[in-house]
Each structure stands twice: as C-alpha cells, then as structure tokens.
PDB file of N, CA and C in Angstrom:
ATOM      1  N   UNK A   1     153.774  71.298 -52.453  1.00  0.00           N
ATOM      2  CA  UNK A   1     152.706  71.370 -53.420  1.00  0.00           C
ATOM      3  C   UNK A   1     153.238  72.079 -54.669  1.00  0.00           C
ATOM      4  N   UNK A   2     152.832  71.531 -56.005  1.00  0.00           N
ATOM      5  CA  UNK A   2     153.345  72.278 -57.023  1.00  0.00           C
ATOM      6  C   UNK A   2     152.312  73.272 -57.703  1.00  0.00           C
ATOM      7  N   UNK A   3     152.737  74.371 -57.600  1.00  0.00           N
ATOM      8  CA  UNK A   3     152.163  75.517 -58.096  1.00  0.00           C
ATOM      9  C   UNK A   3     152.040  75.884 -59.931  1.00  0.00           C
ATOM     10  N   UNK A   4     152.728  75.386 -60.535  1.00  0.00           N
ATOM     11  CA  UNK A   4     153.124  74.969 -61.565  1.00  0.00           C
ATOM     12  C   UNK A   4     154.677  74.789 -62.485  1.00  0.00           C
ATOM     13  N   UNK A   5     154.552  74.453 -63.880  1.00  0.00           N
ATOM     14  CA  UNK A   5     155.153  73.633 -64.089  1.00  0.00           C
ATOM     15  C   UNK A   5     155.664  74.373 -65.665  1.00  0.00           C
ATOM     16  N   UNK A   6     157.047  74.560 -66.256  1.00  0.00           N
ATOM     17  CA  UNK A   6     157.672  75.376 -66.984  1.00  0.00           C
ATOM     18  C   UNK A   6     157.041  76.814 -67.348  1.00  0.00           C
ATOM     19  N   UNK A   7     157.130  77.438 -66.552  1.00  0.00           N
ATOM     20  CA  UNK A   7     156.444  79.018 -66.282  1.00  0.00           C
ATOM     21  C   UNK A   7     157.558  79.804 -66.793  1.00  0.00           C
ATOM     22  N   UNK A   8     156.737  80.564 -68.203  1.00  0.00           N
ATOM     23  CA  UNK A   8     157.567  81.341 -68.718  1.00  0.00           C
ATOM     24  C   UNK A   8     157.710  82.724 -68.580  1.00  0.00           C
ATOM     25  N   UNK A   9     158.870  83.310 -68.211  1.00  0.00           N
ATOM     26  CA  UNK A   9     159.111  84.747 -68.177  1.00  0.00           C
ATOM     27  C   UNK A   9     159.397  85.358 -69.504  1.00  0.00           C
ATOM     28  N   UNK A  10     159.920  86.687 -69.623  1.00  0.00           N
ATOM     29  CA  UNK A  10     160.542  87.013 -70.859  1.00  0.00           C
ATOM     30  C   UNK A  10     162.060  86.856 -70.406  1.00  0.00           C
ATOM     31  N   UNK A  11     162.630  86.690 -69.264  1.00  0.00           N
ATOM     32  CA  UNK A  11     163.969  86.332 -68.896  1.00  0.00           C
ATOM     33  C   UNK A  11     164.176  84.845 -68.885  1.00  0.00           C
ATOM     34  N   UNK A  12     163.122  84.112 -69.212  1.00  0.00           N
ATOM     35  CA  UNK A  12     163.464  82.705 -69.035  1.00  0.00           C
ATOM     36  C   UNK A  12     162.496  81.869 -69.047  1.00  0.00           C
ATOM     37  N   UNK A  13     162.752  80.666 -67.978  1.00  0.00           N
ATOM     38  CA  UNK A  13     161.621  79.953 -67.253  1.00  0.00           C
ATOM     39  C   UNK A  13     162.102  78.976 -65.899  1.00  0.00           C
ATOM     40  N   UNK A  14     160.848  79.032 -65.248  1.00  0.00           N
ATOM     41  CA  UNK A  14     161.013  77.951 -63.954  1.00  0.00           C
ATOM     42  C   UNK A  14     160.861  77.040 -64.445  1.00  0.00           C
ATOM     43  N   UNK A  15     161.657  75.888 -63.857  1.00  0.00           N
ATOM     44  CA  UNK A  15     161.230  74.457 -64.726  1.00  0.00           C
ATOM     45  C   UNK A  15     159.924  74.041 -64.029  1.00  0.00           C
ATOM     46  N   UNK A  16     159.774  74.476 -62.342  1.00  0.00           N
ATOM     47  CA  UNK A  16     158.382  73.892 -61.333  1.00  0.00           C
ATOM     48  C   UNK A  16     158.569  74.946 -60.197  1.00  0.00           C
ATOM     49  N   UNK A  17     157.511  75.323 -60.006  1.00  0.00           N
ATOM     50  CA  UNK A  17     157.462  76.398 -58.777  1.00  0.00           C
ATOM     51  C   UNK A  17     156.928  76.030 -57.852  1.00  0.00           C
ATOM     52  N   UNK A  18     156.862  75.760 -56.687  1.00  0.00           N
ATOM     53  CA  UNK A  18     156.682  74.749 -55.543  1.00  0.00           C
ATOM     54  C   UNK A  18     156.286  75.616 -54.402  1.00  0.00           C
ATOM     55  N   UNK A  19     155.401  74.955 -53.199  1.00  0.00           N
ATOM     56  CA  UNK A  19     155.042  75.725 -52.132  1.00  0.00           C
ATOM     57  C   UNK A  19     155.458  74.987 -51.058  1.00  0.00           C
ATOM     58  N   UNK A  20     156.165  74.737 -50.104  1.00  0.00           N
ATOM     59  CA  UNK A  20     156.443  74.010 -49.204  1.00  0.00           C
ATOM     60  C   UNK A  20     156.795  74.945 -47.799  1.00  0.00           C
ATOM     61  N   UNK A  21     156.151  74.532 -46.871  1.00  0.00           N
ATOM     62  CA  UNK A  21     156.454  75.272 -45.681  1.00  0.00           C
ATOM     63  C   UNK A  21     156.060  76.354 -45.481  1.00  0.00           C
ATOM     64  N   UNK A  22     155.053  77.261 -46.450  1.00  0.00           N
ATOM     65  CA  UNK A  22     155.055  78.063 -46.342  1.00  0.00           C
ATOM     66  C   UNK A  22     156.030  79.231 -47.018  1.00  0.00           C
ATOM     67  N   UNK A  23     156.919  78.430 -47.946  1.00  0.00           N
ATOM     68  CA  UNK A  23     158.349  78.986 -48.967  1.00  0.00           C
ATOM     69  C   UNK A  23     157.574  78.744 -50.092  1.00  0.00           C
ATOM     70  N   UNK A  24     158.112  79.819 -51.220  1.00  0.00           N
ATOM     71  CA  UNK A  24     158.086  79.362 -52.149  1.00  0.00           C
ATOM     72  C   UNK A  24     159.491  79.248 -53.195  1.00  0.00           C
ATOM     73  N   UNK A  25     159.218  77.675 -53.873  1.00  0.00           N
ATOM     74  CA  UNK A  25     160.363  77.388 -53.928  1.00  0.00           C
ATOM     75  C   UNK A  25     160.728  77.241 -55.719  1.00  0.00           C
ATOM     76  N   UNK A  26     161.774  77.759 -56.329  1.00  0.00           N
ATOM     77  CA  UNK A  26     161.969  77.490 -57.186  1.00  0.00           C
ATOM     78  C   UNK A  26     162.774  76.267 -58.102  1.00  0.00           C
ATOM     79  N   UNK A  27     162.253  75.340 -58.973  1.00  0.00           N
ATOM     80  CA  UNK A  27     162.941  74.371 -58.780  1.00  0.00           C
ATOM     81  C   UNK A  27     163.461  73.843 -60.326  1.00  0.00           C
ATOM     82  N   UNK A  28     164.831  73.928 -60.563  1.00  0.00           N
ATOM     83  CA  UNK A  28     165.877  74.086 -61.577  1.00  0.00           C
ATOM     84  C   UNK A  28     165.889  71.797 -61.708  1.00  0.00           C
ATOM     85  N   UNK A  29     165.286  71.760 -63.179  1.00  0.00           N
ATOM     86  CA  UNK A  29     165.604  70.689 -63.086  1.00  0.00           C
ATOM     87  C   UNK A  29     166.484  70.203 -64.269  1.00  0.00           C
ATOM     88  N   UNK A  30     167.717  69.243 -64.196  1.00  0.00           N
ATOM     89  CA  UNK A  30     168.936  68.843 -65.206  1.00  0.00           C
ATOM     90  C   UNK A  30     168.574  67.632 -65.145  1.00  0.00           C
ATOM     91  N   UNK A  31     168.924  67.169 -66.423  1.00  0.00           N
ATOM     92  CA  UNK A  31     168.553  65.836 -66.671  1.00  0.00           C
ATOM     93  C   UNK A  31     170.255  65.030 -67.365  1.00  0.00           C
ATOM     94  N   UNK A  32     170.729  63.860 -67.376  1.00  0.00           N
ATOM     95  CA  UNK A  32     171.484  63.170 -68.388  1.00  0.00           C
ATOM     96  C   UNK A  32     171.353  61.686 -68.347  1.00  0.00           C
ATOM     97  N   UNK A  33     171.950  61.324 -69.554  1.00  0.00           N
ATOM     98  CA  UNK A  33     171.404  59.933 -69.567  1.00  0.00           C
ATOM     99  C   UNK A  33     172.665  58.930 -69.280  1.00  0.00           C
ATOM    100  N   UNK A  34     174.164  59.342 -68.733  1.00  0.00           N
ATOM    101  CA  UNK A  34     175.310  59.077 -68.153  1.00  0.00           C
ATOM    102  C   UNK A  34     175.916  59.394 -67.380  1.00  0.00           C
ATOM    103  N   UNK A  35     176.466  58.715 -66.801  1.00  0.00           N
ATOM    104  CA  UNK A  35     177.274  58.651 -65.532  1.00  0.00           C
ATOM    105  C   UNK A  35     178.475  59.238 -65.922  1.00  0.00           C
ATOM    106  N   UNK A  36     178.794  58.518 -66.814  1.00  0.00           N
ATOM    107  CA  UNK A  36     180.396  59.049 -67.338  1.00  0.00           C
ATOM    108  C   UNK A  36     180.664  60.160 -67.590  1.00  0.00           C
ATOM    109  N   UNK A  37     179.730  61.199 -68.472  1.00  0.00           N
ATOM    110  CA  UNK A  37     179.932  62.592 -68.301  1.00  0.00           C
ATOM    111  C   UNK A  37     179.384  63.590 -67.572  1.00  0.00           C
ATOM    112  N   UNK A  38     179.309  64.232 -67.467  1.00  0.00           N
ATOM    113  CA  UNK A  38     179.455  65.759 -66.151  1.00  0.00           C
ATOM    114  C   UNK A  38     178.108  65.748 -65.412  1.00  0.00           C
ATOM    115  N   UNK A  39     178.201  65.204 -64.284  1.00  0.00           N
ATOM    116  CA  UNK A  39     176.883  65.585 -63.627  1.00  0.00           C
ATOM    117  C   UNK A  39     176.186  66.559 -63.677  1.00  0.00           C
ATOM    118  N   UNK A  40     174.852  66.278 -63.659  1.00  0.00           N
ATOM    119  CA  UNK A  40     173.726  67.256 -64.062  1.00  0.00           C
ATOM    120  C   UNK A  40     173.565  68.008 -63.470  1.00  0.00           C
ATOM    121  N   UNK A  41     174.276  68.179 -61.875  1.00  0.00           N
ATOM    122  CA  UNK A  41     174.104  69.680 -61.355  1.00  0.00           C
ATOM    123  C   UNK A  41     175.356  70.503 -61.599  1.00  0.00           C
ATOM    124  N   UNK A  42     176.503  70.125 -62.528  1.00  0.00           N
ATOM    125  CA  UNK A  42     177.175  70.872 -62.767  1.00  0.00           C
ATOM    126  C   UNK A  42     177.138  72.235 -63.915  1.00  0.00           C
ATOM    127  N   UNK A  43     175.590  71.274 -64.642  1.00  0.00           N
ATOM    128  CA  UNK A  43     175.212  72.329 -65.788  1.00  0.00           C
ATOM    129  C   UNK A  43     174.063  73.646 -65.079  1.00  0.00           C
ATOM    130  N   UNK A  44     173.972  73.619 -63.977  1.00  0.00           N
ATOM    131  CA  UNK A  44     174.028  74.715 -62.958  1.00  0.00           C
ATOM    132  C   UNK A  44     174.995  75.838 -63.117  1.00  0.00           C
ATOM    133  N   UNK A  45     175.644  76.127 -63.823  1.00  0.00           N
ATOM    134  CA  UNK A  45     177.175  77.080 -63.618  1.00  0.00           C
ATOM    135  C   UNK A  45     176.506  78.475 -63.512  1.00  0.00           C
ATOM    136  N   UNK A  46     177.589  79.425 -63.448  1.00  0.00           N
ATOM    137  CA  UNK A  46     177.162  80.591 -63.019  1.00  0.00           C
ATOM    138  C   UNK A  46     176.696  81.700 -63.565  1.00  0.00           C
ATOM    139  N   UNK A  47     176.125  81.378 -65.145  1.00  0.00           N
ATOM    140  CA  UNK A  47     175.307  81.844 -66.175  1.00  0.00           C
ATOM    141  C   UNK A  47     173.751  81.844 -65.497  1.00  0.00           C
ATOM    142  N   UNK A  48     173.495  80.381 -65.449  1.00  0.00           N
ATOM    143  CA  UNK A  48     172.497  79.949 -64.650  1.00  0.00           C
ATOM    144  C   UNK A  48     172.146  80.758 -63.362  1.00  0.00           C
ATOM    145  N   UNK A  49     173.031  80.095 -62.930  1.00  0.00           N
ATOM    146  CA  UNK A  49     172.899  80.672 -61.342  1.00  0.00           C
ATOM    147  C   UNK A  49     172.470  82.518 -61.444  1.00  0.00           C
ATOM    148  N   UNK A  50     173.063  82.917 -61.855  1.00  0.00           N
ATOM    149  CA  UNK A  50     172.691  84.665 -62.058  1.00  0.00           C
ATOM    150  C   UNK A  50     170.645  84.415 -62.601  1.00  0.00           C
ATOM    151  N   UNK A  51     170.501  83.995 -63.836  1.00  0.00           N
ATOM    152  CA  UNK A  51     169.521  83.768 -64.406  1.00  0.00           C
ATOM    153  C   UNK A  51     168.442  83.077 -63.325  1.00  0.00           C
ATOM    154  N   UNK A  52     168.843  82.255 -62.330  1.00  0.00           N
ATOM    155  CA  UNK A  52     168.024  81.628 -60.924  1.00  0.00           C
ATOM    156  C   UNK A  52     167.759  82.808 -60.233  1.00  0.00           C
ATOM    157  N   UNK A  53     168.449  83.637 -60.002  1.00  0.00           N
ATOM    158  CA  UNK A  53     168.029  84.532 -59.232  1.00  0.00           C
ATOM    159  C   UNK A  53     167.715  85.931 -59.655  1.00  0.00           C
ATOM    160  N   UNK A  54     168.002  85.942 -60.548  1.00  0.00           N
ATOM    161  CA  UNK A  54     166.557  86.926 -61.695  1.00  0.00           C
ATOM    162  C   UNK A  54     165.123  86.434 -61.645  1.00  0.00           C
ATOM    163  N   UNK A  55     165.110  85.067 -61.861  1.00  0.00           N
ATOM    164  CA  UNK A  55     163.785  84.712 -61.939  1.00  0.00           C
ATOM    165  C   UNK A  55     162.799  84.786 -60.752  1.00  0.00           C
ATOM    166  N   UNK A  56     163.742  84.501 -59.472  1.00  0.00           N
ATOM    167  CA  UNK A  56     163.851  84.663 -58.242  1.00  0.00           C
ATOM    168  C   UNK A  56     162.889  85.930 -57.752  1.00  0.00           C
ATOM    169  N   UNK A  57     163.758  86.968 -58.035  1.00  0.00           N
ATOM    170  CA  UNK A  57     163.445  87.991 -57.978  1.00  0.00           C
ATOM    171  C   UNK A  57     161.593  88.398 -58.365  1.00  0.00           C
ATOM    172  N   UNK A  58     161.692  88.039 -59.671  1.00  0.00           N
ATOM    173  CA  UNK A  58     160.222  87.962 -60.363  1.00  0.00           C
ATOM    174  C   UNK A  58     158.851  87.413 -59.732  1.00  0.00           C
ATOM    175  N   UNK A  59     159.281  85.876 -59.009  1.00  0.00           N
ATOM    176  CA  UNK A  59     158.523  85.185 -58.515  1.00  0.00           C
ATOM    177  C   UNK A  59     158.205  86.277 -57.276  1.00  0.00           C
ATOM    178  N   UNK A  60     159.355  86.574 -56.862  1.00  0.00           N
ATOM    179  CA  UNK A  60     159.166  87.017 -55.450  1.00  0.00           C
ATOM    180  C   UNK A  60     158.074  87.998 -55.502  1.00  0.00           C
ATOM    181  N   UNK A  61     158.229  88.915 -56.697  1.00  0.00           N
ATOM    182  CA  UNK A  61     157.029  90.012 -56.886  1.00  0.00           C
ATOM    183  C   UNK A  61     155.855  89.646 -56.493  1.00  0.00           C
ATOM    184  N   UNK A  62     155.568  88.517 -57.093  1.00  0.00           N
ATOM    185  CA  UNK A  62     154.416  87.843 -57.134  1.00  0.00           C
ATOM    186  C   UNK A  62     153.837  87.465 -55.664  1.00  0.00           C
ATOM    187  N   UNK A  63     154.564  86.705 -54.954  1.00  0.00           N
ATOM    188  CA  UNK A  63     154.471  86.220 -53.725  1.00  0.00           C
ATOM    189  C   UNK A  63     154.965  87.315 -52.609  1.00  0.00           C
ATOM    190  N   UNK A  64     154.947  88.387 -52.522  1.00  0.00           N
ATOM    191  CA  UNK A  64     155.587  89.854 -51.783  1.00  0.00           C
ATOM    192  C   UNK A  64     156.101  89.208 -49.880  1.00  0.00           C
ATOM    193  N   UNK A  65     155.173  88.553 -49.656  1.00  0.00           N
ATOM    194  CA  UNK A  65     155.080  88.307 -48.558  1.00  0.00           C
ATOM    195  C   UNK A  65     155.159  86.781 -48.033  1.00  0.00           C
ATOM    196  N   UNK A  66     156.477  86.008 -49.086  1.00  0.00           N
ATOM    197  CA  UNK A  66     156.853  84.984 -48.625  1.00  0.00           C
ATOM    198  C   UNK A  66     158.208  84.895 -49.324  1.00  0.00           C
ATOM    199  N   UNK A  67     158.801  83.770 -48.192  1.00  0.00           N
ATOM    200  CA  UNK A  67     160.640  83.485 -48.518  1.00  0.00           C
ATOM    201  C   UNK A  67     160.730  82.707 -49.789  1.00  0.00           C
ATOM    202  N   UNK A  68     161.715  82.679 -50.279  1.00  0.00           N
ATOM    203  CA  UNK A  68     161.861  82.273 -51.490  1.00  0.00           C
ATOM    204  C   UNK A  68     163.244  81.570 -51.524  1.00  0.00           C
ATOM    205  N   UNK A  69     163.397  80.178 -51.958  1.00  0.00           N
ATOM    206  CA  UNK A  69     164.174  79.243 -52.221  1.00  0.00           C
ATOM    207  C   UNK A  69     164.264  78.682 -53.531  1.00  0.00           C
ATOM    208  N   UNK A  70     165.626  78.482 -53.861  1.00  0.00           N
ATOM    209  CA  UNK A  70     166.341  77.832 -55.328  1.00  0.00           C
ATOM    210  C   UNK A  70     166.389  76.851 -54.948  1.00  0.00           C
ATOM    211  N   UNK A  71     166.078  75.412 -55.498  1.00  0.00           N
ATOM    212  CA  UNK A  71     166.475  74.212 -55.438  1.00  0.00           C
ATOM    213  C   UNK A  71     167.057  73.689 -56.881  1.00  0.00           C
ATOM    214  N   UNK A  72     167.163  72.294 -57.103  1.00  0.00           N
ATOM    215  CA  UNK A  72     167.334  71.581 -58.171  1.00  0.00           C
ATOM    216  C   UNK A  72     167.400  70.023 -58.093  1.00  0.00           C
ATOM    217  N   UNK A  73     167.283  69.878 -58.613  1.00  0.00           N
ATOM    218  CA  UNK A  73     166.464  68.133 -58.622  1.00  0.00           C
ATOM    219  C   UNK A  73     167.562  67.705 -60.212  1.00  0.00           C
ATOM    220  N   UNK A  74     168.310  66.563 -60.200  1.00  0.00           N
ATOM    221  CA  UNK A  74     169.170  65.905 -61.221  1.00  0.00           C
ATOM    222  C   UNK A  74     168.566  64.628 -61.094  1.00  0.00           C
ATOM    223  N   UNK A  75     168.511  64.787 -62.577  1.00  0.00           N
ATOM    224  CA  UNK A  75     167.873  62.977 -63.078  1.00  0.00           C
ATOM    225  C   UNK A  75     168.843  61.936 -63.744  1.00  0.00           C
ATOM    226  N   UNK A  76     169.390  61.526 -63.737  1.00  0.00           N
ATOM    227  CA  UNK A  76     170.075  61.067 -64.801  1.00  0.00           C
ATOM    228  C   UNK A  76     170.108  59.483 -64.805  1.00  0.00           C
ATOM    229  N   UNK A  77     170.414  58.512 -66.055  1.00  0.00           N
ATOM    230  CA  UNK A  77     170.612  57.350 -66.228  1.00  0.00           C
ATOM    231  C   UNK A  77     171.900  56.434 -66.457  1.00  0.00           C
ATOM    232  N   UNK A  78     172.412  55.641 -65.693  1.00  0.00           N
ATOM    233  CA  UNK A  78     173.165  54.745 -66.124  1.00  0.00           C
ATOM    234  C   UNK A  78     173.337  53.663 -66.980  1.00  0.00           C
ATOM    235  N   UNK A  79     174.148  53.670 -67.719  1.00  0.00           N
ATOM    236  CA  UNK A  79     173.665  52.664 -69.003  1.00  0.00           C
ATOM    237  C   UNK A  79     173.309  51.459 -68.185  1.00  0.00           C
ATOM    238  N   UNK A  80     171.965  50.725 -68.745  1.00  0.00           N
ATOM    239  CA  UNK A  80     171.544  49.940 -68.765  1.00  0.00           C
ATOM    240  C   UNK A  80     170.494  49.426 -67.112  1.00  0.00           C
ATOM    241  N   UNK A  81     170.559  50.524 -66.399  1.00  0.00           N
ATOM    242  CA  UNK A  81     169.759  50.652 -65.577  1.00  0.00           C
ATOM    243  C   UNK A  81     168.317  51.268 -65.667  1.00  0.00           C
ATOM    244  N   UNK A  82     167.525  50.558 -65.005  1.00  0.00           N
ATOM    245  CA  UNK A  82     165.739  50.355 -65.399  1.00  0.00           C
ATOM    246  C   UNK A  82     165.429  52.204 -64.369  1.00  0.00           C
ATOM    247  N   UNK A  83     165.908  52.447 -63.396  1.00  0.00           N
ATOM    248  CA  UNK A  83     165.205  53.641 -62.606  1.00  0.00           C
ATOM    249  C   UNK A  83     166.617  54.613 -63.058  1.00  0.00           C
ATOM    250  N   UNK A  84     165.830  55.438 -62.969  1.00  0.00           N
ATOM    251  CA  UNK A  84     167.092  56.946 -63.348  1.00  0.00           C
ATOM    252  C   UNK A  84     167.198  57.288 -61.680  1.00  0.00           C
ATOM    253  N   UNK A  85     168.660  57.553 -61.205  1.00  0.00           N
ATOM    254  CA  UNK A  85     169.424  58.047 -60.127  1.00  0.00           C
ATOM    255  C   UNK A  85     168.823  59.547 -59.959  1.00  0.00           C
ATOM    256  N   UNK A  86     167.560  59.697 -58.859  1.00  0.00           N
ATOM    257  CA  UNK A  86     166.966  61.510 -58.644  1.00  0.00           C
ATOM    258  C   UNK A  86     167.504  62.062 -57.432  1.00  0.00           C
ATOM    259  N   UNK A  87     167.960  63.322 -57.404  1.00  0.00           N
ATOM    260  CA  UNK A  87     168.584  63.779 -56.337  1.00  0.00           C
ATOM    261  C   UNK A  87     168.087  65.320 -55.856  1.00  0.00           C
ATOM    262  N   UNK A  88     167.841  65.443 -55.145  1.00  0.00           N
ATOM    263  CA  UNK A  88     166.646  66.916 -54.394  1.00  0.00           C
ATOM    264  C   UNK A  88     168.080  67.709 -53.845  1.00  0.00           C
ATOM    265  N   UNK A  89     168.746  68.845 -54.376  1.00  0.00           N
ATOM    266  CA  UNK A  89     169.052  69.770 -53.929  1.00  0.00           C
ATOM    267  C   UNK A  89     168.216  70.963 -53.351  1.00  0.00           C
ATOM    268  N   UNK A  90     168.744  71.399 -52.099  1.00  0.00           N
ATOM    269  CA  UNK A  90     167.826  72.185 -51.017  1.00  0.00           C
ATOM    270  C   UNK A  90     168.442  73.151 -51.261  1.00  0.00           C
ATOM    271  N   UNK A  91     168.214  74.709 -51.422  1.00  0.00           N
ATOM    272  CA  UNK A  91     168.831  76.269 -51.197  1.00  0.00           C
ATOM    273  C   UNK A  91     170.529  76.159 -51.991  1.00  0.00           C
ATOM    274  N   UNK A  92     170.274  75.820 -52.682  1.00  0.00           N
ATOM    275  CA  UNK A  92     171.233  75.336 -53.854  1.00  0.00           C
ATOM    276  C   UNK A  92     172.491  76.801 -54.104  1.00  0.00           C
ATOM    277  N   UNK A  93     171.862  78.003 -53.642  1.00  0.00           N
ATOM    278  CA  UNK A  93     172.163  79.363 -54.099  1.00  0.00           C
ATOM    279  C   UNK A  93     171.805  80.068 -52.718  1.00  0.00           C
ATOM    280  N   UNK A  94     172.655  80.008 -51.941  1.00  0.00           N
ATOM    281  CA  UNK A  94     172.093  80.558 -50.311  1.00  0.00           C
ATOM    282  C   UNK A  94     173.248  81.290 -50.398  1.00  0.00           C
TER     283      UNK A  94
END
C-alpha cells in the first residue's frame, strides 16, 4: 500500500513510502530513457545510498515500532520500444 508519494524532508526526499507486510518501505525511484548508457540503478551510488539511510532513519522516527526497508524500482526505455523495461529491487541496502 502506498503511504505517499515525493515526501519532503529538509535532508531530502522519498520518492514513495510504502507499507507492505507490515514493513515500511522506502522506495528510491531512477528513471532513463536508454539502454546504452548506465543503468538506472547504478545512479544509486554511495552519495545516495548514505542519503537512503538518513532518510531511513527519519521515517523510522515516525513509524517507532516497525522494520524498515530500502528498495528501488528502475524505469527505463529502449529506443523505439512502446512499454519502458520496470524492475522492483528488494532491501537494496541490507
């Protein structure tokens, strides 16, 4: 279930904050419109990644008394293809 949707901190933002299982889940989404250059979960790097789990942290305040998961979801397009290629990364930062 989505809890909502670009939630801003003063450290940042969630792109979608999600409830599943009883987790709550944070969810990092990259987008590109080619194949040919750098997949979209590579713009994940470890700037990010620190900044995921700051935000992490924050959410968690909020929710005191539930687990908390990083995901990320990559969209991207191949030239000249009608559906964009979506891919659900799980605990991305475990």
């Amino acid at each position: 279930m989505i809890l909502g949707q670009n939630i801003r901190f003063p450290l940042g933002e969630v792109d979608i904050l999600a409830e599943a299982s009883g987790t709550i889940v944070l969810v990092e989404v990259k987008t590109h419109t080619r194949l040919t250059a750098v997949h979209p979960i590579y713009k994940v790097n470890v700037a990010k990644q620190r900044k995921l789990w700051q935000l992490a942290r924050l959410v968690s305040a909020r929710y005191p008394a539930r687990n908390i998961r990083i995901d990320a979801i990559t969209v991207y397009w191949e030239h000249g293809q009608e559906e964009p290629i979506v891919t659900h990364y799980e605990n991305i930062l475990n």
